[in-house]
C-alpha atoms as a PDB file:
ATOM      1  CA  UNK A   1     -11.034  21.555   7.956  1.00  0.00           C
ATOM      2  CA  UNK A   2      -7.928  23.793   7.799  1.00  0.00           C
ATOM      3  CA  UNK A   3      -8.127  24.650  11.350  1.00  0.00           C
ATOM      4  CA  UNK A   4      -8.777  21.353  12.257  1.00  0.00           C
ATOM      5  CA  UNK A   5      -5.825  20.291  10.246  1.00  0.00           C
ATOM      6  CA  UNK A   6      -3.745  22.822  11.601  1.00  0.00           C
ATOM      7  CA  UNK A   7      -4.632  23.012  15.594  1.00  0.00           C
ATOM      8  CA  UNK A   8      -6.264  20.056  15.661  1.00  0.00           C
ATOM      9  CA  UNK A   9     -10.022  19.706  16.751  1.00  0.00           C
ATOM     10  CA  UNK A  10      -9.717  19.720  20.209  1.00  0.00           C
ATOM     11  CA  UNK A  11      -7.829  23.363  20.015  1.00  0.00           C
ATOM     12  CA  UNK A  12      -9.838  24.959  17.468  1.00  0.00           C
ATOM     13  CA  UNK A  13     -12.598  27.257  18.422  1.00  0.00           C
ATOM     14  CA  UNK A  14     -15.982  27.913  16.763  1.00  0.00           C
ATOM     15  CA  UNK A  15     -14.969  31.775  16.834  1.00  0.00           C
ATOM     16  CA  UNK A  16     -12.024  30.709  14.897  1.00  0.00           C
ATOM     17  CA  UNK A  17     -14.150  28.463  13.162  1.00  0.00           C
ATOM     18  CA  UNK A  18     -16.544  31.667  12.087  1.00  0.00           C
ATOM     19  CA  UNK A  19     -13.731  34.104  11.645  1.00  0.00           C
ATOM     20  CA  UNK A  20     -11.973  31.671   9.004  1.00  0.00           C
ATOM     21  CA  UNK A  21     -15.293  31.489   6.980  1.00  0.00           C
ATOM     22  CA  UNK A  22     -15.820  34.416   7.179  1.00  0.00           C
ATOM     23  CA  UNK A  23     -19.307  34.623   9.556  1.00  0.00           C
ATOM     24  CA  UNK A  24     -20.438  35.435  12.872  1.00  0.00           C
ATOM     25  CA  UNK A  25     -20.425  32.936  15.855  1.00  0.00           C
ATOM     26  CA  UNK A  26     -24.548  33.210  15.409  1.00  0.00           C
ATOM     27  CA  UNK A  27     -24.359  31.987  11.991  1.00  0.00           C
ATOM     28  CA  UNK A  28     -22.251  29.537  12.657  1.00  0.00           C
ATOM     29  CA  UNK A  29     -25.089  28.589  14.970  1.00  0.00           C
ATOM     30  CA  UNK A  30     -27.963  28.459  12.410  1.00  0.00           C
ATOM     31  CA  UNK A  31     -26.192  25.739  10.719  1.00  0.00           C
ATOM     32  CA  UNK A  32     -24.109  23.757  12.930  1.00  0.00           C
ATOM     33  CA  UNK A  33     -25.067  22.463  16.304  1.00  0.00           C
ATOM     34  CA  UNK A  34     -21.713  22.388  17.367  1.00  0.00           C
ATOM     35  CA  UNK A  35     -18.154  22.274  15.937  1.00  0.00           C
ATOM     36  CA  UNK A  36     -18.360  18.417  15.990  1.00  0.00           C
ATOM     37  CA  UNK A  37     -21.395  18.967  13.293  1.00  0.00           C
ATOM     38  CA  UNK A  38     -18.862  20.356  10.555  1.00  0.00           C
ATOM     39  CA  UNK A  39     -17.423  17.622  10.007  1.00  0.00           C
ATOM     40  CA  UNK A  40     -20.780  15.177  10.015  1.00  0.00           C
ATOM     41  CA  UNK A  41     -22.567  17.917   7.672  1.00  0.00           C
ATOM     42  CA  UNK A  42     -24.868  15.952   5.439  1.00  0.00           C
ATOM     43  CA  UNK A  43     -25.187  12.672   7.399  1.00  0.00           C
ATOM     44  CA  UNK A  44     -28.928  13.004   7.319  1.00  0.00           C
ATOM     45  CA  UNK A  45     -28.534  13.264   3.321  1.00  0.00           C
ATOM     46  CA  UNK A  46     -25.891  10.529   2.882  1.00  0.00           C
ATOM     47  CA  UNK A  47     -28.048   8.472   5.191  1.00  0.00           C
ATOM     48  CA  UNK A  48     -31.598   9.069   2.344  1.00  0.00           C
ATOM     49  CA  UNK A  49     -29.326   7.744   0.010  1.00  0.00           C
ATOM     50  CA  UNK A  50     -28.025   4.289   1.256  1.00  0.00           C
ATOM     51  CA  UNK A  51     -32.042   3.535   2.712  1.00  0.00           C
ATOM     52  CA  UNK A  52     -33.130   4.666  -1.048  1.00  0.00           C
ATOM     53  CA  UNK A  53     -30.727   2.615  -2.400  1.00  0.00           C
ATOM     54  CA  UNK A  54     -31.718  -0.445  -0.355  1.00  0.00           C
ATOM     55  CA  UNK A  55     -35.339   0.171  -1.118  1.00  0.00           C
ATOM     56  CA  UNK A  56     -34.497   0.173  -4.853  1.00  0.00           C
ATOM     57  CA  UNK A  57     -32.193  -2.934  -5.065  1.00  0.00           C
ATOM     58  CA  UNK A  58     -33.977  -5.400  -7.190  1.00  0.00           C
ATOM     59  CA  UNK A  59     -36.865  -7.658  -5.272  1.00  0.00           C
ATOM     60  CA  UNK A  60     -34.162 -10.835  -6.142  1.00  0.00           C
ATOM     61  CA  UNK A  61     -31.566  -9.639  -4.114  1.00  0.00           C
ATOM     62  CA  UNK A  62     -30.156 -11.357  -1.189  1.00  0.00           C
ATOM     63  CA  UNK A  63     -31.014  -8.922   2.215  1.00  0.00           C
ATOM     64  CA  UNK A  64     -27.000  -8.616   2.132  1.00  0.00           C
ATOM     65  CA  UNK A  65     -26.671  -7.834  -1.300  1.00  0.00           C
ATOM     66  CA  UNK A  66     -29.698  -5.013  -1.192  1.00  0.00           C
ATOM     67  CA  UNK A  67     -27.843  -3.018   2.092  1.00  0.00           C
ATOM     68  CA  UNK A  68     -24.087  -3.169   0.568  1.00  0.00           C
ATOM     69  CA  UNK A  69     -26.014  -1.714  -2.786  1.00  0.00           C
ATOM     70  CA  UNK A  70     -26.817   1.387  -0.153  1.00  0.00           C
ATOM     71  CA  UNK A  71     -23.224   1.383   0.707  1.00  0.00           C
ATOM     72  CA  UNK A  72     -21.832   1.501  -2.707  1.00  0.00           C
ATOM     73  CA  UNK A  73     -24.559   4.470  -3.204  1.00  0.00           C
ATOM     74  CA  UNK A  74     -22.804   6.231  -0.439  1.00  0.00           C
ATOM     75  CA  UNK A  75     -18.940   5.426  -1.922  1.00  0.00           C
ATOM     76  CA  UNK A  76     -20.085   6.332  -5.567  1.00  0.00           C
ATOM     77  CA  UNK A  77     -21.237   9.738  -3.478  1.00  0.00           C
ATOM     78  CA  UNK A  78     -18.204   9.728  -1.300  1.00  0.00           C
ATOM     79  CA  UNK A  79     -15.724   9.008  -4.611  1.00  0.00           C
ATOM     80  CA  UNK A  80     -14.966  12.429  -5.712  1.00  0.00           C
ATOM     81  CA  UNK A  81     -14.213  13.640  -2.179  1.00  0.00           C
ATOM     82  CA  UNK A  82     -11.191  11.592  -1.903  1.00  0.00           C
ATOM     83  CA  UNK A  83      -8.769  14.211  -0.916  1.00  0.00           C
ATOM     84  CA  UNK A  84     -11.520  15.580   1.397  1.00  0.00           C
ATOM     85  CA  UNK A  85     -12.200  12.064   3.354  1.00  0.00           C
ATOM     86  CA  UNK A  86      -8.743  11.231   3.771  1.00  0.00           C
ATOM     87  CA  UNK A  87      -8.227  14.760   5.654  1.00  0.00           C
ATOM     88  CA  UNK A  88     -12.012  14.074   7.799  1.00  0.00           C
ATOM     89  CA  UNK A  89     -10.305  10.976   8.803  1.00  0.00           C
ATOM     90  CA  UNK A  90      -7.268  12.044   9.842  1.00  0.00           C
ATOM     91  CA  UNK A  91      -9.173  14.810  11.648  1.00  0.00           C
ATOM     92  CA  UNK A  92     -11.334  11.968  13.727  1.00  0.00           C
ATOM     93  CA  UNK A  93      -8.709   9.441  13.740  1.00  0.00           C
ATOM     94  CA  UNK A  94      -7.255  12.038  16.076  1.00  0.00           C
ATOM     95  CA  UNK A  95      -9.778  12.455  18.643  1.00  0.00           C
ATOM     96  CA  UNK A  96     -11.574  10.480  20.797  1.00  0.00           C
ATOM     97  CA  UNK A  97     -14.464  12.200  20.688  1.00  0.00           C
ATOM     98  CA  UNK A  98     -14.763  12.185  17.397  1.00  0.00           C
ATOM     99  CA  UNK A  99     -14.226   8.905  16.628  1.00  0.00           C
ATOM    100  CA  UNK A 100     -17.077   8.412  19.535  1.00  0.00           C
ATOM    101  CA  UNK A 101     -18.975  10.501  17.148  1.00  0.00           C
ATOM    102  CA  UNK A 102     -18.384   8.743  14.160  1.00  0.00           C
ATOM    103  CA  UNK A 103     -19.331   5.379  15.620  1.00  0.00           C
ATOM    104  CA  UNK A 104     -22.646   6.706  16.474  1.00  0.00           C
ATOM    105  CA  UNK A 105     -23.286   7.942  12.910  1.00  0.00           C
ATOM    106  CA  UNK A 106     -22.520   4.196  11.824  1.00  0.00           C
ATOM    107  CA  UNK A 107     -24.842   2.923  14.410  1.00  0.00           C
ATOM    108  CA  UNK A 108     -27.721   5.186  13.186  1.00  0.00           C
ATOM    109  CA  UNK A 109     -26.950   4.643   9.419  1.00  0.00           C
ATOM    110  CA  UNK A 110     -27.300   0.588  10.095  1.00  0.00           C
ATOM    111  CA  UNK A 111     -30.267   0.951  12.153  1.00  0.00           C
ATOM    112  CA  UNK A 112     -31.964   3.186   9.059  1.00  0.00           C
ATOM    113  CA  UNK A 113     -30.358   0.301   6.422  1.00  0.00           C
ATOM    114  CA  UNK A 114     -32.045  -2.005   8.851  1.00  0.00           C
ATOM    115  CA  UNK A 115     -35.485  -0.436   9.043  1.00  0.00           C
ATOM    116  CA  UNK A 116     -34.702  -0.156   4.809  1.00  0.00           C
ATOM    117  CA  UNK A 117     -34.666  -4.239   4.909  1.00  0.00           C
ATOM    118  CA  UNK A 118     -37.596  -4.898   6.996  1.00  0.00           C
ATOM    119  CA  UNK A 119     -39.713  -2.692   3.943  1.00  0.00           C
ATOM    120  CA  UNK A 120     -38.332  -4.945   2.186  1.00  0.00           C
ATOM    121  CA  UNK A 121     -40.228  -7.819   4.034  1.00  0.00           C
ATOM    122  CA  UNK A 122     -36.544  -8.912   5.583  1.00  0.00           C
ATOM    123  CA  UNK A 123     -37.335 -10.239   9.298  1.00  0.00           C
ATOM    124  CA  UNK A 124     -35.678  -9.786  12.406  1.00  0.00           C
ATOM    125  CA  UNK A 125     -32.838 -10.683  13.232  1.00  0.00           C
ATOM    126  CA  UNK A 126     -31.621 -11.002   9.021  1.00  0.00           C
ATOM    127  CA  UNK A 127     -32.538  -7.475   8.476  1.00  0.00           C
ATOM    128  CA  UNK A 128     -30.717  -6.538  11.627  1.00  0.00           C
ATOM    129  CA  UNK A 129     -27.596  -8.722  10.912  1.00  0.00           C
ATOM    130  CA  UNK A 130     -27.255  -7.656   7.447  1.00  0.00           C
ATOM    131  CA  UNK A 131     -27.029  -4.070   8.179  1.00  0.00           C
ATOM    132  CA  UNK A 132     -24.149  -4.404  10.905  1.00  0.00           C
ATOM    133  CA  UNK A 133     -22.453  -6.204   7.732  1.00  0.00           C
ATOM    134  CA  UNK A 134     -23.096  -3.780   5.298  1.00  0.00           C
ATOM    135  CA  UNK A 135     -21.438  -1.548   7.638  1.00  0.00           C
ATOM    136  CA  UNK A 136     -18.997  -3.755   8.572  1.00  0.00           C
ATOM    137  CA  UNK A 137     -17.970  -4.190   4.664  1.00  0.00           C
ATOM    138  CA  UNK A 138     -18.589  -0.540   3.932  1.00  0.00           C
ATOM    139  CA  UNK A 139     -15.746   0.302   7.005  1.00  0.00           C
ATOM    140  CA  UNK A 140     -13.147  -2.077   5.728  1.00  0.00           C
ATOM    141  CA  UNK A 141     -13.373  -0.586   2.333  1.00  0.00           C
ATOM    142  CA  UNK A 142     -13.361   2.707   3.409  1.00  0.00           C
ATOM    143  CA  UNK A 143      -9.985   2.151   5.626  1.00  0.00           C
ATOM    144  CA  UNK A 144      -8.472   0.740   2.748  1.00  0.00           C
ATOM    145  CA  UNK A 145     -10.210   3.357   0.286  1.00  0.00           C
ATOM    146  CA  UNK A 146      -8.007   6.601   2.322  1.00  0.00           C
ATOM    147  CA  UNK A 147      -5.147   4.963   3.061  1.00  0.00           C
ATOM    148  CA  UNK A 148      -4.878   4.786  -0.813  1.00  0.00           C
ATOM    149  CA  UNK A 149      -3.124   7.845  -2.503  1.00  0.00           C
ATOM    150  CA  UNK A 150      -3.789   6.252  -5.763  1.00  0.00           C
ATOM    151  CA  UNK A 151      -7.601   6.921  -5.113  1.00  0.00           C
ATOM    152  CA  UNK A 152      -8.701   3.164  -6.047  1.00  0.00           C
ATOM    153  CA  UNK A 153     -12.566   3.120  -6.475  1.00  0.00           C
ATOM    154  CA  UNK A 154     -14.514   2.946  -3.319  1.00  0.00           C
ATOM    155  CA  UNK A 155     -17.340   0.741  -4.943  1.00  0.00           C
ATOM    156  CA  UNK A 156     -14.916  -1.896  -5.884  1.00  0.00           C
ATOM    157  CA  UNK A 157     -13.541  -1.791  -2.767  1.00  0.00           C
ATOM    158  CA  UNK A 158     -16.353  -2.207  -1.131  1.00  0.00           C
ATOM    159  CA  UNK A 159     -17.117  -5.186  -3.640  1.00  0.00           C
ATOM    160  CA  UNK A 160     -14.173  -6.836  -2.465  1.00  0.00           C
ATOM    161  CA  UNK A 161     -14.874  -6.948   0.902  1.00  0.00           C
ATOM    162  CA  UNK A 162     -18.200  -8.207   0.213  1.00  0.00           C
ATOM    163  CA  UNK A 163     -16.659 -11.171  -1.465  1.00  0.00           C
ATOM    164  CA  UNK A 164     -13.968 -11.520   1.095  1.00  0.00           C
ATOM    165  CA  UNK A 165     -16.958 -12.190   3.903  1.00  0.00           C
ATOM    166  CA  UNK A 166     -18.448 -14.150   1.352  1.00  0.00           C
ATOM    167  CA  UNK A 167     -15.365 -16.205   1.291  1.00  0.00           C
ATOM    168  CA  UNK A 168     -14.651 -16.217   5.324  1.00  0.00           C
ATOM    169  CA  UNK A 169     -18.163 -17.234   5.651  1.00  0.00           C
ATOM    170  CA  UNK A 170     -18.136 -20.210   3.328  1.00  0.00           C
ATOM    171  CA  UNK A 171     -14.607 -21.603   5.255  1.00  0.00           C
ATOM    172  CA  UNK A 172     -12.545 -20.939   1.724  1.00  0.00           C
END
């Protein structure tokens, strides 16, 4: 992240990347796929967490309600790495290919909330729709949540936005 911070992404090098860390190139290797991967390092696991989440919302809730309860899983994970997302944000803000990247990771995290839904007996298109909104919500919250030095809490952001929709939605 230093490197990344200080040369910027496109500039650094995974054998600058290694040598910082303190590893060889090869080792490097064994756990990232490419220098892109450092900074999408536990995806997979943030992604088990939302779909667990929206499996485990209670059998009442609305299909929209039960994915943005897998969102606020992820920002009550995300929380106490604010210092850490503001600078991973910064860091992809800054490159096209990252942000390429990023949008991608979105994409697969609403297609898994999706699949999460229809378990949930949610049909297509609903399940579908909700997703993109979860993600949708979770984004705006998330925009607002590290461009905030005053490190508001993510979850109620991500509340708010809910509501906000909610509010668009209903012509208020």
């Amino acid at each position: 992240m230093e490197l990344y911070s200080e040369r910027g992404f496109e500039q650094t090098t995974v054998a600058e990347i290694a040598e910082r860390a303190g590893l060889t190139e090869r080792t490097f290797f064994r756990h990232f796929a490419d220098k892109r991967e450092v900074l999408f390092a536990g995806a997979d696991a943030l992604q088990e967490l939302v779909v667990s989440a929206v499996a485990g919302a209670p059998e009442s809730a609305a299909p929209i309600d039960a994915a943005v309860a897998g969102v606020q899983a992820a920002a009550a994970l995300l929380q106490e790495g604010h210092e850490y997302s503001r600078l991973r944000q910064a860091i992809i803000i800054a490159s096209a290919e990252l942000r390429e990247r990023e949008l991608i990771k979105l994409a697969s995290l609403a297609s898994a909330i999706a699949g999460a839904l229809r378990g949930r007996g949610v049909p297509e298109p609903a399940a579908g729709i909700a997703a993109e909104v979860a993600i949708a919500v979770f984004r705006s919250a998330f925009e607002r949540w590290v461009a905030d030095t005053g490190q508001e809490d993510f979850a109620q952001l991500i509340r708010d936005s809910l509501e906000q929709l909610k509010a668009v939605t209903a012509g208020e």
